[in-house]
Protein backbone atom coordinates (compact mmCIF):
# COMPACT_ATOMS: atom_id res chain seq x y z
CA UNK A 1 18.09 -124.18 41.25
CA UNK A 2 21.41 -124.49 42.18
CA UNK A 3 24.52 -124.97 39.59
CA UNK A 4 27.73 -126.53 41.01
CA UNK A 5 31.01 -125.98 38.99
CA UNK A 6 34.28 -127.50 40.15
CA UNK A 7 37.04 -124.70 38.88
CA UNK A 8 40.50 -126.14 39.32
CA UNK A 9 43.11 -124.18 39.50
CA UNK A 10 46.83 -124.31 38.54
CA UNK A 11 49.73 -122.68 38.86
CA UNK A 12 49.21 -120.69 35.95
CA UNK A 13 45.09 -119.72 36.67
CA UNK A 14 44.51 -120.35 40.32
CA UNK A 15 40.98 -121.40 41.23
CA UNK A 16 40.87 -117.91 43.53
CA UNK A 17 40.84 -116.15 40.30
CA UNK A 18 37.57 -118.46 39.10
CA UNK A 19 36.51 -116.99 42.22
CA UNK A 20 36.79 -113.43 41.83
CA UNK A 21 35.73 -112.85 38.58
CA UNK A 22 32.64 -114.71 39.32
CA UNK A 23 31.27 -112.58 42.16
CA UNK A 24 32.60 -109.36 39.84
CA UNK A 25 30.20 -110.86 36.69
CA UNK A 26 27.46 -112.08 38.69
CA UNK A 27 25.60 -108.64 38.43
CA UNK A 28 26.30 -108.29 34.47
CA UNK A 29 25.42 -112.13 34.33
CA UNK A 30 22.30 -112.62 36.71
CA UNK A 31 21.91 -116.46 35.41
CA UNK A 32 25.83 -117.04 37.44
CA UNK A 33 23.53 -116.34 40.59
CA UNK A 34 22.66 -119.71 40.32
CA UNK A 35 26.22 -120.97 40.32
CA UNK A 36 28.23 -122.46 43.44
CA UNK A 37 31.44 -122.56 42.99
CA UNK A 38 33.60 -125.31 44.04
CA UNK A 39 37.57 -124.87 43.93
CA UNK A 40 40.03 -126.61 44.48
CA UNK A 41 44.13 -126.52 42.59
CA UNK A 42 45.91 -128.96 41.29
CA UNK A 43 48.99 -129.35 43.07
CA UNK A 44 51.89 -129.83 40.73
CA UNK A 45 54.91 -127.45 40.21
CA UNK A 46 54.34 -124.82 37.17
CA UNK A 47 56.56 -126.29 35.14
CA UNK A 48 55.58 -129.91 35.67
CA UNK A 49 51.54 -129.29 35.00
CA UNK A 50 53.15 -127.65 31.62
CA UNK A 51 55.38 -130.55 31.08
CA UNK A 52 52.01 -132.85 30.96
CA UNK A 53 50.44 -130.31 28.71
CA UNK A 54 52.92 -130.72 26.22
CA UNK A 55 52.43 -134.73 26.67
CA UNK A 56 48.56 -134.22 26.29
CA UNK A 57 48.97 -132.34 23.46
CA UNK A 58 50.75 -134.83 21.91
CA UNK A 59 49.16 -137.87 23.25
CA UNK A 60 45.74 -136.96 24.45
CA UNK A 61 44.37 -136.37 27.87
CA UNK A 62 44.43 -140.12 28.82
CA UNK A 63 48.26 -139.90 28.37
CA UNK A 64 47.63 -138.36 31.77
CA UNK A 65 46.47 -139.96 35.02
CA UNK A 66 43.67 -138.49 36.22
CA UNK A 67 44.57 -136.15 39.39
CA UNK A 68 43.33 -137.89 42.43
CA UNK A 69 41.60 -134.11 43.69
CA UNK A 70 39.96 -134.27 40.77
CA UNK A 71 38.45 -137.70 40.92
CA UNK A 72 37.07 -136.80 44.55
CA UNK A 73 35.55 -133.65 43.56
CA UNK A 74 33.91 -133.85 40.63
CA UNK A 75 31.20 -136.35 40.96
CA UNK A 76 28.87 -133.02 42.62
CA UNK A 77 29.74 -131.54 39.58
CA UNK A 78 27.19 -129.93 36.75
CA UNK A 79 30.26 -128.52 35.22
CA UNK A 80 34.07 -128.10 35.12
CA UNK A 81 36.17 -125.89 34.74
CA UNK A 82 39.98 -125.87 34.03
CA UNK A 83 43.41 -124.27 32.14
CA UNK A 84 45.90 -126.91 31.91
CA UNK A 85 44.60 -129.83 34.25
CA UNK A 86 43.30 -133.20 32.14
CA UNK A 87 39.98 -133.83 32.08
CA UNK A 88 40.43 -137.93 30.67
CA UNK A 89 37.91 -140.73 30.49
CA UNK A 90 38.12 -141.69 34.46
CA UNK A 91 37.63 -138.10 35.00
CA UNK A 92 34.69 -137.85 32.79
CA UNK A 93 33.25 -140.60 34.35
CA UNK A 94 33.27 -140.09 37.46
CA UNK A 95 31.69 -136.35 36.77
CA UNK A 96 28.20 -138.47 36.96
CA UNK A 97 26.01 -134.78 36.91
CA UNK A 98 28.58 -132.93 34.38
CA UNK A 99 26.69 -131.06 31.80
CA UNK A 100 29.48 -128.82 30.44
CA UNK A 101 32.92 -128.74 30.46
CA UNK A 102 35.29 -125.46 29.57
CA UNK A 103 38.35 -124.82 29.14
CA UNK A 104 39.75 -121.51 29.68
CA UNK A 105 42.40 -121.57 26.02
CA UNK A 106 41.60 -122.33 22.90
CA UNK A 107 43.43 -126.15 22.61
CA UNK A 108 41.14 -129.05 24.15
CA UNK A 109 43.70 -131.46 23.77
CA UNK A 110 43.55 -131.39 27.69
CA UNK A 111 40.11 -133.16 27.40
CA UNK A 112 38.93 -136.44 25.91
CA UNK A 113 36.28 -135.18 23.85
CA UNK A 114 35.08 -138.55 22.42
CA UNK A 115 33.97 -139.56 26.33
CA UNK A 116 32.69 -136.78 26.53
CA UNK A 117 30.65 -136.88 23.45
CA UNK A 118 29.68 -139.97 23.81
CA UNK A 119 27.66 -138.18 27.20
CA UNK A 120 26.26 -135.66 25.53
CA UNK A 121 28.77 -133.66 27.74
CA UNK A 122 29.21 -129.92 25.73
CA UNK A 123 33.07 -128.78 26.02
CA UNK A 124 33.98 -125.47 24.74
CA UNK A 125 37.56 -123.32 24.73
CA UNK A 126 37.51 -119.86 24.84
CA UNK A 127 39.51 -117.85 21.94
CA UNK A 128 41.43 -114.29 22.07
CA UNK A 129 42.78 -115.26 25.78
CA UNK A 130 46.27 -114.46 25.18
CA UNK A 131 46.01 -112.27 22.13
CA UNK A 132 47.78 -109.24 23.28
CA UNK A 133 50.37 -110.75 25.54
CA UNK A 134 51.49 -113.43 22.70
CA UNK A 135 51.94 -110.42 20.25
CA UNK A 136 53.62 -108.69 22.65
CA UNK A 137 55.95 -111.36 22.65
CA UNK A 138 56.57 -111.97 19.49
CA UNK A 139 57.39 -108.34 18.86
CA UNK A 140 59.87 -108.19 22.02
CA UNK A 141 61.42 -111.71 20.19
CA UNK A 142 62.29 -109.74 16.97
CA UNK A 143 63.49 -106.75 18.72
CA UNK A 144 65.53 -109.05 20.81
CA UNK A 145 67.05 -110.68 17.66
CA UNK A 146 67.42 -107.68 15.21
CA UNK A 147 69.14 -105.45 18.06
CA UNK A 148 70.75 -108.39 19.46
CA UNK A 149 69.92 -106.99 23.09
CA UNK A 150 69.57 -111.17 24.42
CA UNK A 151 73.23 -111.79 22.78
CA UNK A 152 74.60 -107.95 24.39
CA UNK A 153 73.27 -108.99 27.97
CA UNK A 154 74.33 -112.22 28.10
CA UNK A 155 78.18 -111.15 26.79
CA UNK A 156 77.64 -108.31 29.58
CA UNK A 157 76.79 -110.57 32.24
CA UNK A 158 79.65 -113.07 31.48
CA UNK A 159 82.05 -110.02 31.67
CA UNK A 160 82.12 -109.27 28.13
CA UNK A 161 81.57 -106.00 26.25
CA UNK A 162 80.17 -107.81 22.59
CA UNK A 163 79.70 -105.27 19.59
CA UNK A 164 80.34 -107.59 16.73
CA UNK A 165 76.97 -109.74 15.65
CA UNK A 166 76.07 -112.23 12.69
CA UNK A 167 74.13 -109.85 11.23
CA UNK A 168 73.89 -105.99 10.69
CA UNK A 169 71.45 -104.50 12.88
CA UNK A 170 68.32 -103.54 11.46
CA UNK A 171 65.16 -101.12 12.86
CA UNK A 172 61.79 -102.19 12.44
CA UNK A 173 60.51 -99.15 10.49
CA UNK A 174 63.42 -100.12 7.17
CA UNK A 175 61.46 -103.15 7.64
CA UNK A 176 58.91 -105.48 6.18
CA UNK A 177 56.49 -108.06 8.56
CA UNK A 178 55.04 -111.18 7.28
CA UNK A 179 52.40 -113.33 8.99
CA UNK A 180 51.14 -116.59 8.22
CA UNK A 181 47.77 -116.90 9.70
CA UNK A 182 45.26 -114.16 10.64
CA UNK A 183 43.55 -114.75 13.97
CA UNK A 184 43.29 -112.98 17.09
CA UNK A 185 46.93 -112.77 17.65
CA UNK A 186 47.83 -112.07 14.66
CA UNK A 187 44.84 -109.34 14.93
CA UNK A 188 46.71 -107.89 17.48
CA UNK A 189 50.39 -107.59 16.00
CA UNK A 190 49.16 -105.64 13.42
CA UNK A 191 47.61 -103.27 15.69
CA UNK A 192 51.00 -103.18 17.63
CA UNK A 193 52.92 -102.73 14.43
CA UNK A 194 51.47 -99.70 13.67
CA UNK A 195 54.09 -97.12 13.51
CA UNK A 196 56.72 -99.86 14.22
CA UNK A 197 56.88 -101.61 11.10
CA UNK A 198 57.57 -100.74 6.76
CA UNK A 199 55.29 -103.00 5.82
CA UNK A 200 52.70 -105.82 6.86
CA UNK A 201 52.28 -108.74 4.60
CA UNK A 202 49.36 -111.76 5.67
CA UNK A 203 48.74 -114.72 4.13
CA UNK A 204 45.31 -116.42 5.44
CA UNK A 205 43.08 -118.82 3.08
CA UNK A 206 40.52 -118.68 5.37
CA UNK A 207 40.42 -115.08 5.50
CA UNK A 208 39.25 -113.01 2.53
CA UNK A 209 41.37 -109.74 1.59
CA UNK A 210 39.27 -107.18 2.84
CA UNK A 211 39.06 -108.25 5.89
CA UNK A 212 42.93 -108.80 6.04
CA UNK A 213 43.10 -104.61 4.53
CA UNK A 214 41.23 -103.66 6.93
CA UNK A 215 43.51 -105.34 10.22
CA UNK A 216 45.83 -103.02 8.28
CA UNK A 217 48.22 -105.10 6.47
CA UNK A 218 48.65 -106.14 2.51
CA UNK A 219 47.40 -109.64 1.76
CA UNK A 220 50.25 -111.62 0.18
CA UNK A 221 50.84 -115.34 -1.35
CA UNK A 222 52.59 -117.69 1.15
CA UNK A 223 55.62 -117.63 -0.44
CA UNK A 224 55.41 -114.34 -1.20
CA UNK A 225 55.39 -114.30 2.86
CA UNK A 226 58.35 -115.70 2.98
CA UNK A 227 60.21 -114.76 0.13
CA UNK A 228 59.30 -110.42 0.59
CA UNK A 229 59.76 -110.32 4.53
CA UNK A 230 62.46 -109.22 7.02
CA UNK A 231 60.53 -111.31 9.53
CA UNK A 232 58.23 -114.07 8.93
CA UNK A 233 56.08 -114.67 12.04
CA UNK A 234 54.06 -117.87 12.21
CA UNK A 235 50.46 -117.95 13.58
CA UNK A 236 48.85 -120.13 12.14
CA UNK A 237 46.14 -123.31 14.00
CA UNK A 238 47.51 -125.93 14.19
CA UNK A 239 45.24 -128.48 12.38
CA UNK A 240 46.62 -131.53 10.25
CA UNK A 241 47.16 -129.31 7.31
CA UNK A 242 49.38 -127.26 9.03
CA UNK A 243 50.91 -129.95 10.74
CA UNK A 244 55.36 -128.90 9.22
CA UNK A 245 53.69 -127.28 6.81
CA UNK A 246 56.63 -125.01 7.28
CA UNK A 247 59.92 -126.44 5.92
CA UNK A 248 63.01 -126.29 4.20
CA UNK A 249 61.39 -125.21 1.26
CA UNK A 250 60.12 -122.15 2.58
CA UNK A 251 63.28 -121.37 4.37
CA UNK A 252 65.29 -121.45 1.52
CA UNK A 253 62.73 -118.72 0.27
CA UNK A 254 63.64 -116.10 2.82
CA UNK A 255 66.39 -113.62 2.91
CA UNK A 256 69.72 -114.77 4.18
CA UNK A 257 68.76 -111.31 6.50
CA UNK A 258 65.30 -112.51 7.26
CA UNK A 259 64.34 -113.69 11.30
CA UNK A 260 61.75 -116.94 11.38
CA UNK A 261 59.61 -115.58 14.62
CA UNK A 262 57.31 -118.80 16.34
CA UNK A 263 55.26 -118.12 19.16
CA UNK A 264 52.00 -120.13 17.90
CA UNK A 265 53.08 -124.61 18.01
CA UNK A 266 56.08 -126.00 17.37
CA UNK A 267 54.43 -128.44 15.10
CA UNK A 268 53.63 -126.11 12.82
CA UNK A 269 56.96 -126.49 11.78
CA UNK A 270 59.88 -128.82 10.66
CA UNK A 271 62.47 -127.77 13.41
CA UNK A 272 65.57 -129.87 11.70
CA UNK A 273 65.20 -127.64 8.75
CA UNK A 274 64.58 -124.94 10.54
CA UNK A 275 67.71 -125.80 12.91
CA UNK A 276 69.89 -125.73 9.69
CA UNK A 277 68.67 -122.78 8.12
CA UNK A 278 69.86 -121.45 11.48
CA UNK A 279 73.44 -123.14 12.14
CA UNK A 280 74.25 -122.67 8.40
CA UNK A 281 73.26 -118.87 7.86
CA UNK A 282 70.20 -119.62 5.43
CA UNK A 283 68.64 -116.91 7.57
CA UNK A 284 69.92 -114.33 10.21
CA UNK A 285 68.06 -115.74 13.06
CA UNK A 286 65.18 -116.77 15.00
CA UNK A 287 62.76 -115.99 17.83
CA UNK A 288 61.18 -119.21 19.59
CA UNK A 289 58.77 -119.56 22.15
CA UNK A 290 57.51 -123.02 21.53
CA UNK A 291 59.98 -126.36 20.70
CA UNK A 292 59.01 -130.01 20.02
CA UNK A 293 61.07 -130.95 23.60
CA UNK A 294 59.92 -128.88 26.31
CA UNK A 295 62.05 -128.42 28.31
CA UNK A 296 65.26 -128.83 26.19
CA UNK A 297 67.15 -131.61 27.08
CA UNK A 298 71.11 -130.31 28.77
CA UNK A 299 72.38 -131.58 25.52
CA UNK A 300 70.10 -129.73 23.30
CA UNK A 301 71.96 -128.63 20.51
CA UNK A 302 69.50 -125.16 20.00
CA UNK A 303 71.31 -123.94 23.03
CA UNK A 304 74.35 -123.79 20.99
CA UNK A 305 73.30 -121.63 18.53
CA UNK A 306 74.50 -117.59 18.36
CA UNK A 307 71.64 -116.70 16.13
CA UNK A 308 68.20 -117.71 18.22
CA UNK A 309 66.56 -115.78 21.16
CA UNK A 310 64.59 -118.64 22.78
CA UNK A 311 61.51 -118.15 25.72
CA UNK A 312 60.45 -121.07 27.92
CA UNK A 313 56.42 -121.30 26.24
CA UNK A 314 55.12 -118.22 27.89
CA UNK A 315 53.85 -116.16 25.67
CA UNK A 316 50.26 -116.47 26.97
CA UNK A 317 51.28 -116.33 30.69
CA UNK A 318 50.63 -112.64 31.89
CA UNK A 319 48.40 -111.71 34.77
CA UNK A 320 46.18 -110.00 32.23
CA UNK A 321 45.73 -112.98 30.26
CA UNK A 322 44.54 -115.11 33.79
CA UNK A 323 42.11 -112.83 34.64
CA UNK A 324 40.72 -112.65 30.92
CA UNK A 325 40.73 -116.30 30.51
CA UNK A 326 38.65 -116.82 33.48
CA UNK A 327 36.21 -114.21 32.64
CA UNK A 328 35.95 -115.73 29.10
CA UNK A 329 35.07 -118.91 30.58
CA UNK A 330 32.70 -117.83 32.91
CA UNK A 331 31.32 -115.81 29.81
CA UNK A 332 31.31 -119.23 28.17
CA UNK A 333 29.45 -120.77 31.45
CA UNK A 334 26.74 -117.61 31.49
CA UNK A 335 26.11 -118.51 27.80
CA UNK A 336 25.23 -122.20 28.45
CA UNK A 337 23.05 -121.35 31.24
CA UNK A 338 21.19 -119.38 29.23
CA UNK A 339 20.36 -121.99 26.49
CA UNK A 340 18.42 -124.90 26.55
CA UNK A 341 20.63 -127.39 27.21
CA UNK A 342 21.95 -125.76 30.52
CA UNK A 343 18.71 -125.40 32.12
């Protein structure tokens, strides 16, 4: 019996790469011999289909009209499959056949999960995508900051020769790491740390202290986190308990020679408090790939500040995180063909 599953590309996971990884699992996979694969890509610039994912995030995916490629393909669909593209209620029902959806990242905010629900529709993420290129990252942000090398280029380039910084440059080794939140990303810092770093402090409820000595790091309170660390890097979920959980408060904590690293949600945190811990030397400076306005607006006043090294959300964006988040949601598609409710 045949399977059909609409991939949609963007311009971040093209539908090709659905493609490709498919024929490469089917032999490890034999049940994705029963797949046909549809494809099509939704056609809006990369930073525009980004733009909307911010909005969905905030908003939900019926903030976002439905894409009219979508509508016309997915009523031959059992299942869908998508990155960034919104899967809202006209979406859902026009997918008449759907069975599954999947998302290739972690966040379904893309998808309106109570239409779906309401179909009996089973929608999944996949998780540990972007693990190793977001820690990568994140460790290039603080080497950027404590070395000053974004601040040195741009003087460079504007026909400067800078030597004189905020802050005394520091190495990584005469230094100690703190991370809120022990997932896969955070999994993987630590592993990249390894040699790099004095010390590595995490604070995780969820996580019990073994497991958190044996990622190789010390488990600490979370303001000992903040209060003990030379960097403070935040990933956390974003849930609504951690919803600004980060704040003044905590800032105030850190060393005046400390460096606030964010390359999980920009919700996580209060940004005004963080903006004056920043423009009033509460703490020596910041690494941030993830704002509340993306893009910044001209008038933004973060690109005034001497003391930030800022990314435009990309920390996932690699092409070895594309072609791991489409096997991972093909895995995801094997694994529901395989149970009860896929056959």
């Amino acid at each position: 019996m045949t399977f059909h599953v609409l991939a949609v590309g963007d311009k971040f996971i093209p539908a090709d790469e659905y493609a490709r990884q498919l024929e490469r699992m089917r032999q490890d996979f034999p049940v994705l011999n029963s797949v046909e694969l549809i494809t099509i890509d939704w056609d809006l610039a990369k930073a525009d289909q980004h733009r909307l994912q911010q909005v969905m995030e905030w908003e939900g995916a019926n903030a976002i009209e439905a894409p009219p490629e979508m509508l016309a393909a997915v009523g031959v669909a059992d299942a869908l499959i998508v990155h960034f593209a919104p899967i809202n209620n006209d979406i859902i029902s026009a997918g008449s056949q759907l069975k599954m959806i999947a998302v290739a990242r972690a966040g379904l905010e893309n998808v309106d999960q109570d239409a779906a629900n309401k179909r009996g529709i089973h929608v999944t993420g996949v998780q540990g995508r972007n693990a190793a290129a977001v820690a990568e990252l994140a460790i290039g942000l603080m080497l950027s900051e404590c070395r000053n090398i974004s601040r040195a280029d741009q003087s460079i380039k504007s026909g400067g020769w800078r030597k004189e910084f905020p802050v005394p440059m520091v190495e990584l080794g005469e230094s100690t790491v703190g991370i809120i939140g022990a997932g896969q990303v955070a999994k993987r810092l630590v592993e990249k740390l390894q040699g790099l770093a004095g010390e590595i402090l995490i604070h995780d409820p969820y996580v019990s202290e073994d497991i958190i000595v044996a990622m190789g790091a010390r488990p600490a309170g979370f303001d000992q986190v903040f209060r003990e660390s030379d960097f403070v890097h935040i990933m956390a979920r974003l849930t609504p308990d951690t919803e600004r959980f980060i704040g003044a408060d905590q800032f105030r904590l850190m060393k005046n020679t400390a460096y606030f690293i964010n390359t999980a949600r920009s919700r996580l945190v209060d940004y005004d408090a963080l903006y004056w811990a920043l423009a009033n030397g509460e703490i020596a400076g910041a690494g941030l790939d993830v704002f509340d306005e993306e893009p910044l607006g001209d008038d933004s006043p973060w690109r005034q500040l001497d003391n930030v090294t800022m990314t435009t959300h990309y920390g996932g964006d690699t092409t070895g995180t594309n072609m791991t988040s489409a096997r991972l949601v093909l895995a995801e598609l094997a694994s529901f063909l395989d149970s009860p409710a896929g056959n």
